[in-house]
PDB file of N, CA and C in Angstrom:
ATOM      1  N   UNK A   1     -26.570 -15.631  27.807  1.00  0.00           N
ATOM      2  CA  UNK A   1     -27.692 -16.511  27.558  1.00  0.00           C
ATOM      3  C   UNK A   1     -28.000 -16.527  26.054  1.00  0.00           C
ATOM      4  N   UNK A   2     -27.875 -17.615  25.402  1.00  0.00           N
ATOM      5  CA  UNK A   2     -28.423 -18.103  24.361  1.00  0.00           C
ATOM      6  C   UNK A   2     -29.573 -17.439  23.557  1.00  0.00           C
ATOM      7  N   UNK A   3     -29.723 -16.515  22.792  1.00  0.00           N
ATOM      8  CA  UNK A   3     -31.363 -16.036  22.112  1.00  0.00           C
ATOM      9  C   UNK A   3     -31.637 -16.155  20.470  1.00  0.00           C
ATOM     10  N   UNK A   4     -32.267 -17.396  20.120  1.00  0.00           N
ATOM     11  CA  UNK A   4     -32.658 -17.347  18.646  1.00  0.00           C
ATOM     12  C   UNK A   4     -32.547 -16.359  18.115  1.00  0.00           C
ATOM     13  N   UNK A   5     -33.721 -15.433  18.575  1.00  0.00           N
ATOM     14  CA  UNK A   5     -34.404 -14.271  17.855  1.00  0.00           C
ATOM     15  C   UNK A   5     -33.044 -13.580  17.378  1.00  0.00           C
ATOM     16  N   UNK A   6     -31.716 -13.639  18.572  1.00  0.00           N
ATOM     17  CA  UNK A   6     -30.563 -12.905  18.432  1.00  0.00           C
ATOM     18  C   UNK A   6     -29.602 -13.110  17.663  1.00  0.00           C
ATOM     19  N   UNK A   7     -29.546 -14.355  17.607  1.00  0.00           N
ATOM     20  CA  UNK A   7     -28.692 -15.279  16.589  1.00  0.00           C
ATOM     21  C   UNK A   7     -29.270 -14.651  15.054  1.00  0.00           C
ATOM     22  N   UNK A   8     -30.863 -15.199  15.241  1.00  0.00           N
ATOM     23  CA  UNK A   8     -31.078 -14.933  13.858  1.00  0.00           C
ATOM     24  C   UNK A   8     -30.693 -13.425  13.522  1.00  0.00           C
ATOM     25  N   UNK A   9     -31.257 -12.272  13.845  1.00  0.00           N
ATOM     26  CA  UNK A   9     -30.564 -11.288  13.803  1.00  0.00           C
ATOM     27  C   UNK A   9     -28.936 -11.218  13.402  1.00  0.00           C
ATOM     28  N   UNK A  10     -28.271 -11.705  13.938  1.00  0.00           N
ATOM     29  CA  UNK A  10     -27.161 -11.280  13.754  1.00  0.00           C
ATOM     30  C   UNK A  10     -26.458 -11.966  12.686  1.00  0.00           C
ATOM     31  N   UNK A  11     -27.434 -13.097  11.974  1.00  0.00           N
ATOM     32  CA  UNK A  11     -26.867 -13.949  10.929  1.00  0.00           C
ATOM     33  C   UNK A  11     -27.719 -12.894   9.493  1.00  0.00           C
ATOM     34  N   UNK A  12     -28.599 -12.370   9.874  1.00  0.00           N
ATOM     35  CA  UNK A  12     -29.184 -11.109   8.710  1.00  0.00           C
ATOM     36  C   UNK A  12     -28.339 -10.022   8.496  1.00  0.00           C
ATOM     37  N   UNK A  13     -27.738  -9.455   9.497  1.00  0.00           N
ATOM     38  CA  UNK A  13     -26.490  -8.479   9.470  1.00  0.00           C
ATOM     39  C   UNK A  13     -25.643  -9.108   8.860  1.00  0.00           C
ATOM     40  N   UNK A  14     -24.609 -10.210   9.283  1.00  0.00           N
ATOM     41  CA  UNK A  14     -23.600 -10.746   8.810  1.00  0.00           C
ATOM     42  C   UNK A  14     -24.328 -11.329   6.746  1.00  0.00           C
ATOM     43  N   UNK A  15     -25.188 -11.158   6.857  1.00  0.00           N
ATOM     44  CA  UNK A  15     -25.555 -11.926   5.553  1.00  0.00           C
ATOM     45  C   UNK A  15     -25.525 -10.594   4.024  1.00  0.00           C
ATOM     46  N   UNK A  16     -26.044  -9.448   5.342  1.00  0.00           N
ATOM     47  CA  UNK A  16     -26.186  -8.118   4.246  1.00  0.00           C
ATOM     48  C   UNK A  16     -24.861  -7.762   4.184  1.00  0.00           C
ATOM     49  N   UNK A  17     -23.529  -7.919   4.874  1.00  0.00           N
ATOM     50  CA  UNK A  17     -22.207  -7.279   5.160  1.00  0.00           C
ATOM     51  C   UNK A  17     -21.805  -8.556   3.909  1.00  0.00           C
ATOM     52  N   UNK A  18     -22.627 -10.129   3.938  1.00  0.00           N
ATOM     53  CA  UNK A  18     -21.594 -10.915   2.938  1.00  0.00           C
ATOM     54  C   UNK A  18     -22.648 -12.162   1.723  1.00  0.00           C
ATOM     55  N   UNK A  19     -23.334 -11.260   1.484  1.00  0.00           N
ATOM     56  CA  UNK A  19     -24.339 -12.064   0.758  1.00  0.00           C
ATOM     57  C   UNK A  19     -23.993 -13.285   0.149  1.00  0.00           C
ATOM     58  N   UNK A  20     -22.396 -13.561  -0.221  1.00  0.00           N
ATOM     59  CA  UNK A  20     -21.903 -14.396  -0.743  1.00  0.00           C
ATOM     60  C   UNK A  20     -21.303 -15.712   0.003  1.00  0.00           C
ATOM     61  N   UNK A  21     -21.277 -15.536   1.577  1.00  0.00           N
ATOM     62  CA  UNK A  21     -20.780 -16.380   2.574  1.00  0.00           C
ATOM     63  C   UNK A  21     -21.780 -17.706   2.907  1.00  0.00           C
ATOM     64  N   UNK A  22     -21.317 -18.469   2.242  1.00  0.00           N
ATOM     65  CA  UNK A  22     -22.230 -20.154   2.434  1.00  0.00           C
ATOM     66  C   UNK A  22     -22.590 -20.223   3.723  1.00  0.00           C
ATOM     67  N   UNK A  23     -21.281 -20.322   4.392  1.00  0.00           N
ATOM     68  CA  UNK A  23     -21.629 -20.741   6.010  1.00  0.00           C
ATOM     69  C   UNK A  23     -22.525 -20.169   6.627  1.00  0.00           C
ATOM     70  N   UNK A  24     -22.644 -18.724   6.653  1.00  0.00           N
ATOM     71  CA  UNK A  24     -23.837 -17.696   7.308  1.00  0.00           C
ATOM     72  C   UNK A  24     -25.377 -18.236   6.544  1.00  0.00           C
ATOM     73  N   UNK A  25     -25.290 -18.259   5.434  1.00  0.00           N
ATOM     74  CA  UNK A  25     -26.310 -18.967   4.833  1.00  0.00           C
ATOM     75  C   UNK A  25     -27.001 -20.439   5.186  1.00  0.00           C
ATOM     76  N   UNK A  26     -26.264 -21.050   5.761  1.00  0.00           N
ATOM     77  CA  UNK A  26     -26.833 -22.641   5.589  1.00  0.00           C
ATOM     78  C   UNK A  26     -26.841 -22.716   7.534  1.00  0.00           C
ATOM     79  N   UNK A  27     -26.058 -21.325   8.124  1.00  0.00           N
ATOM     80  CA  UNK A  27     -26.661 -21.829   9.746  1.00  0.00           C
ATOM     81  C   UNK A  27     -28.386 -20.407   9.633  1.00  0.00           C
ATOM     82  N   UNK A  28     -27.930 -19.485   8.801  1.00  0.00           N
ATOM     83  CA  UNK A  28     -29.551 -18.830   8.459  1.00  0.00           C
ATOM     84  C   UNK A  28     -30.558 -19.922   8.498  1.00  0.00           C
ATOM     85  N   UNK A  29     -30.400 -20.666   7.395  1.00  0.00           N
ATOM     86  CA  UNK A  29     -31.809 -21.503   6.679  1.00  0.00           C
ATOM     87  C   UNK A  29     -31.584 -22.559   7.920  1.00  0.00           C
ATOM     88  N   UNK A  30     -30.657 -23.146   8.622  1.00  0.00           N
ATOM     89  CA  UNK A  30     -30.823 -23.929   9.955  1.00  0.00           C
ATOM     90  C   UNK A  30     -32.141 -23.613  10.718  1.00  0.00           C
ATOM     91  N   UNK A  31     -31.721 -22.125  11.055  1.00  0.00           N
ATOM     92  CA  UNK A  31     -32.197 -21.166  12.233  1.00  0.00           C
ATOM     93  C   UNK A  31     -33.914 -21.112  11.650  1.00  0.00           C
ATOM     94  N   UNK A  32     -33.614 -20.785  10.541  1.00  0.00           N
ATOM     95  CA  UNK A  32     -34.997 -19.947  10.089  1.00  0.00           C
ATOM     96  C   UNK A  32     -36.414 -20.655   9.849  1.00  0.00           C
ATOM     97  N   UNK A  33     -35.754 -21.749   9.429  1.00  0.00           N
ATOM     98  CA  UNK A  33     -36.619 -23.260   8.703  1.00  0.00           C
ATOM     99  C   UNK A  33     -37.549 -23.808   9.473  1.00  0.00           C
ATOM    100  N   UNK A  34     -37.085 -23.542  10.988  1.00  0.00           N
ATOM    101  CA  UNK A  34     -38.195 -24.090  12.459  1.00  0.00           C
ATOM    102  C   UNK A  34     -39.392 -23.095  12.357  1.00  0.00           C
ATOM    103  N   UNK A  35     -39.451 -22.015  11.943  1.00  0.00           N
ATOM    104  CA  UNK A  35     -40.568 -21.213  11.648  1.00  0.00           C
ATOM    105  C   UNK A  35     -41.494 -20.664  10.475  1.00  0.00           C
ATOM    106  N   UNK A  36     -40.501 -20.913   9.454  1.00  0.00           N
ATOM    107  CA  UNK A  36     -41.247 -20.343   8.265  1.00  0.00           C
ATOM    108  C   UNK A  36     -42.073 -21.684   7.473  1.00  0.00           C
ATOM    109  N   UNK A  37     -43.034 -21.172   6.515  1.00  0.00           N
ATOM    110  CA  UNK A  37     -43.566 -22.123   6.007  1.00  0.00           C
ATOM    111  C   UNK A  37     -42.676 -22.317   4.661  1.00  0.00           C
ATOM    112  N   UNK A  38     -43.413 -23.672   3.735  1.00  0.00           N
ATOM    113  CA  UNK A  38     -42.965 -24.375   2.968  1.00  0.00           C
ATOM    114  C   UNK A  38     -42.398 -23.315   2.069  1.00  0.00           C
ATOM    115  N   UNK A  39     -43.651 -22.904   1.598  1.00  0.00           N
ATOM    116  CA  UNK A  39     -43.005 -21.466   0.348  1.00  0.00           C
ATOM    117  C   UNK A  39     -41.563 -20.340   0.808  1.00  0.00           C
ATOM    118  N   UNK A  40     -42.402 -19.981   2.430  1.00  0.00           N
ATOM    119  CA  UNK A  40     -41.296 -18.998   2.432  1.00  0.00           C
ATOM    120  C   UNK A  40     -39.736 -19.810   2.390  1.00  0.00           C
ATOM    121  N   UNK A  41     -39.804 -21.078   3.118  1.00  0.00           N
ATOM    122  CA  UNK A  41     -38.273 -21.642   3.343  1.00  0.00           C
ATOM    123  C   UNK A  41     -37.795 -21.823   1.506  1.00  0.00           C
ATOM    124  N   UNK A  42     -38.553 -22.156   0.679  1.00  0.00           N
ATOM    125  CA  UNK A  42     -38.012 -22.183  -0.707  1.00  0.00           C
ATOM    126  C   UNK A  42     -37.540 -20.994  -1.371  1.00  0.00           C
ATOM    127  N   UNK A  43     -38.325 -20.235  -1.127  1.00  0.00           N
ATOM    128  CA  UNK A  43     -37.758 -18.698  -1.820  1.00  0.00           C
ATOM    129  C   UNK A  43     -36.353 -18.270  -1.059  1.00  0.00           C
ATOM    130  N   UNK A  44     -36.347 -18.554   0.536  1.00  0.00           N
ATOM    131  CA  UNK A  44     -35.296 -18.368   1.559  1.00  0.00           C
ATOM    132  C   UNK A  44     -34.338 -19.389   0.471  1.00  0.00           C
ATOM    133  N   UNK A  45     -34.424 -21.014   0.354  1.00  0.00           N
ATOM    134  CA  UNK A  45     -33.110 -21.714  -0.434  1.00  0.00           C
ATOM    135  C   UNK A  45     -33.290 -21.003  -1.615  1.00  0.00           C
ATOM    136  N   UNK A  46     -33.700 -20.577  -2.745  1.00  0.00           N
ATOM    137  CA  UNK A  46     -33.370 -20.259  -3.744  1.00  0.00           C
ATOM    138  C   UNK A  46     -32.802 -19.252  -3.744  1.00  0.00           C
ATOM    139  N   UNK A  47     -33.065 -18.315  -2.956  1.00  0.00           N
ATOM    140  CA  UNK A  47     -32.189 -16.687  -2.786  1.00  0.00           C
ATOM    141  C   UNK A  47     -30.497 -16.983  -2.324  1.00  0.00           C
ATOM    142  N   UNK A  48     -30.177 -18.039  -1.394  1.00  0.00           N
ATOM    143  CA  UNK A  48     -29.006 -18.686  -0.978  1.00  0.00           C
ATOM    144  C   UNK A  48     -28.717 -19.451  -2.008  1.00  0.00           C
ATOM    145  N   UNK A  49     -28.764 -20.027  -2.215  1.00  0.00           N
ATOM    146  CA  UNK A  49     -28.392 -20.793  -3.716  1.00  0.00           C
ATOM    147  C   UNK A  49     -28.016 -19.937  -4.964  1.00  0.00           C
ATOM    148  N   UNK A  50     -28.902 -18.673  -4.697  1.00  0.00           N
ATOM    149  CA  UNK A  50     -28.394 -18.164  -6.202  1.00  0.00           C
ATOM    150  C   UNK A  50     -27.190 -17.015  -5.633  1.00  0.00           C
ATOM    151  N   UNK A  51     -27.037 -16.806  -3.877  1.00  0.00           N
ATOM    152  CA  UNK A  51     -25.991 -15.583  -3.915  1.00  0.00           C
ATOM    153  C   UNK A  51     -24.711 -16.536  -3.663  1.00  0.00           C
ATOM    154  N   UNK A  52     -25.184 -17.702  -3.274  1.00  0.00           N
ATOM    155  CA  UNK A  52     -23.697 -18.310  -2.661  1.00  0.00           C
ATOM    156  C   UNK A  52     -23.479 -19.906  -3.182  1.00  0.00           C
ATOM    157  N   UNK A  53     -23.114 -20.198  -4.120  1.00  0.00           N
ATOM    158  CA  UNK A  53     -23.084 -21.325  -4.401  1.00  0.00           C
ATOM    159  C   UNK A  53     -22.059 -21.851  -4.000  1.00  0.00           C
ATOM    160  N   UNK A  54     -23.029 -22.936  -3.586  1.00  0.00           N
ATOM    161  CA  UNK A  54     -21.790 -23.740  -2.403  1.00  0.00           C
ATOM    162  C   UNK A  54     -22.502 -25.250  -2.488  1.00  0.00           C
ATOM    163  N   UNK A  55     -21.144 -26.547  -2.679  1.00  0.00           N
ATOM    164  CA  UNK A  55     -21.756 -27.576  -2.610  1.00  0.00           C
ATOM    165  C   UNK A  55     -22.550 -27.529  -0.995  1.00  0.00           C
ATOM    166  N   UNK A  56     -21.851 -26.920   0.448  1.00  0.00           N
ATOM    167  CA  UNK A  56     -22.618 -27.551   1.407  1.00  0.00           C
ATOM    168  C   UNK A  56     -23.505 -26.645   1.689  1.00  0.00           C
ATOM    169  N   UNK A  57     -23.855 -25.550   1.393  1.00  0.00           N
ATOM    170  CA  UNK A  57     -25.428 -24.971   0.973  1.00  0.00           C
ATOM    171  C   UNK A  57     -26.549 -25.842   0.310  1.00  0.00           C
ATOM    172  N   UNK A  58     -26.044 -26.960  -0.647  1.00  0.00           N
ATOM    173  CA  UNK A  58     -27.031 -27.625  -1.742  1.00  0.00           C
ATOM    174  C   UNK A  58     -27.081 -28.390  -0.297  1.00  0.00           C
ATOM    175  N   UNK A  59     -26.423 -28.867   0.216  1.00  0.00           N
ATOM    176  CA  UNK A  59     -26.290 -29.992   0.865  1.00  0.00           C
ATOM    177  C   UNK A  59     -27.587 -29.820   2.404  1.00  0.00           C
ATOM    178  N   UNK A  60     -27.387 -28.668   2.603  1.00  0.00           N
ATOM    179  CA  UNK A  60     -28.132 -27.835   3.819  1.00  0.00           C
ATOM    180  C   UNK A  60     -29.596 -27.821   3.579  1.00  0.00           C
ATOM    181  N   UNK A  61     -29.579 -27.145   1.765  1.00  0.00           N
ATOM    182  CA  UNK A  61     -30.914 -26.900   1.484  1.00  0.00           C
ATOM    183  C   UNK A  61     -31.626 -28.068   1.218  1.00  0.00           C
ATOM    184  N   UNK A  62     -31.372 -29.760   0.599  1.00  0.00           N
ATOM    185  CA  UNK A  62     -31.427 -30.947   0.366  1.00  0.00           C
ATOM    186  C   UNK A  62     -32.358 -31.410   1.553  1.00  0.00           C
ATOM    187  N   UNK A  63     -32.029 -31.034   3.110  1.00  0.00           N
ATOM    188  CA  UNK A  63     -32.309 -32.001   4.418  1.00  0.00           C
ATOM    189  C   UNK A  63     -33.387 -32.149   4.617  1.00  0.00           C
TER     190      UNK A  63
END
């Protein structure tokens, strides 16, 4: 069965094992963005943006 809470979890592990991995990053800020507010989701893209630069990160954080 399917669990956010679990997903998200396991995209925070995979993120501390690869701080530099776009993809884990841009399905993070997917996941995360339905809950956090304006500020926190910006500090969330700027922290991804500055470990993983990636055109489809800009592209993720843009939507």
């Amino acid at each position: 069965e399917f669990s956010p809470e679990q997903a998200v979890a396991d995209l925070v592990e995979g993120l501390e094992l690869e701080r530099t991995n776009a993809q884990l990053w841009c399905l993070y800020l997917e996941f995360s963005s339905w809950h956090m507010s304006q500020d926190e989701l910006q500090l969330l893209c700027s922290a991804a943006l500055k470990n993983a630069q990636s055109y489809d990160l800009f592209w993720t954080v843009r939507k």
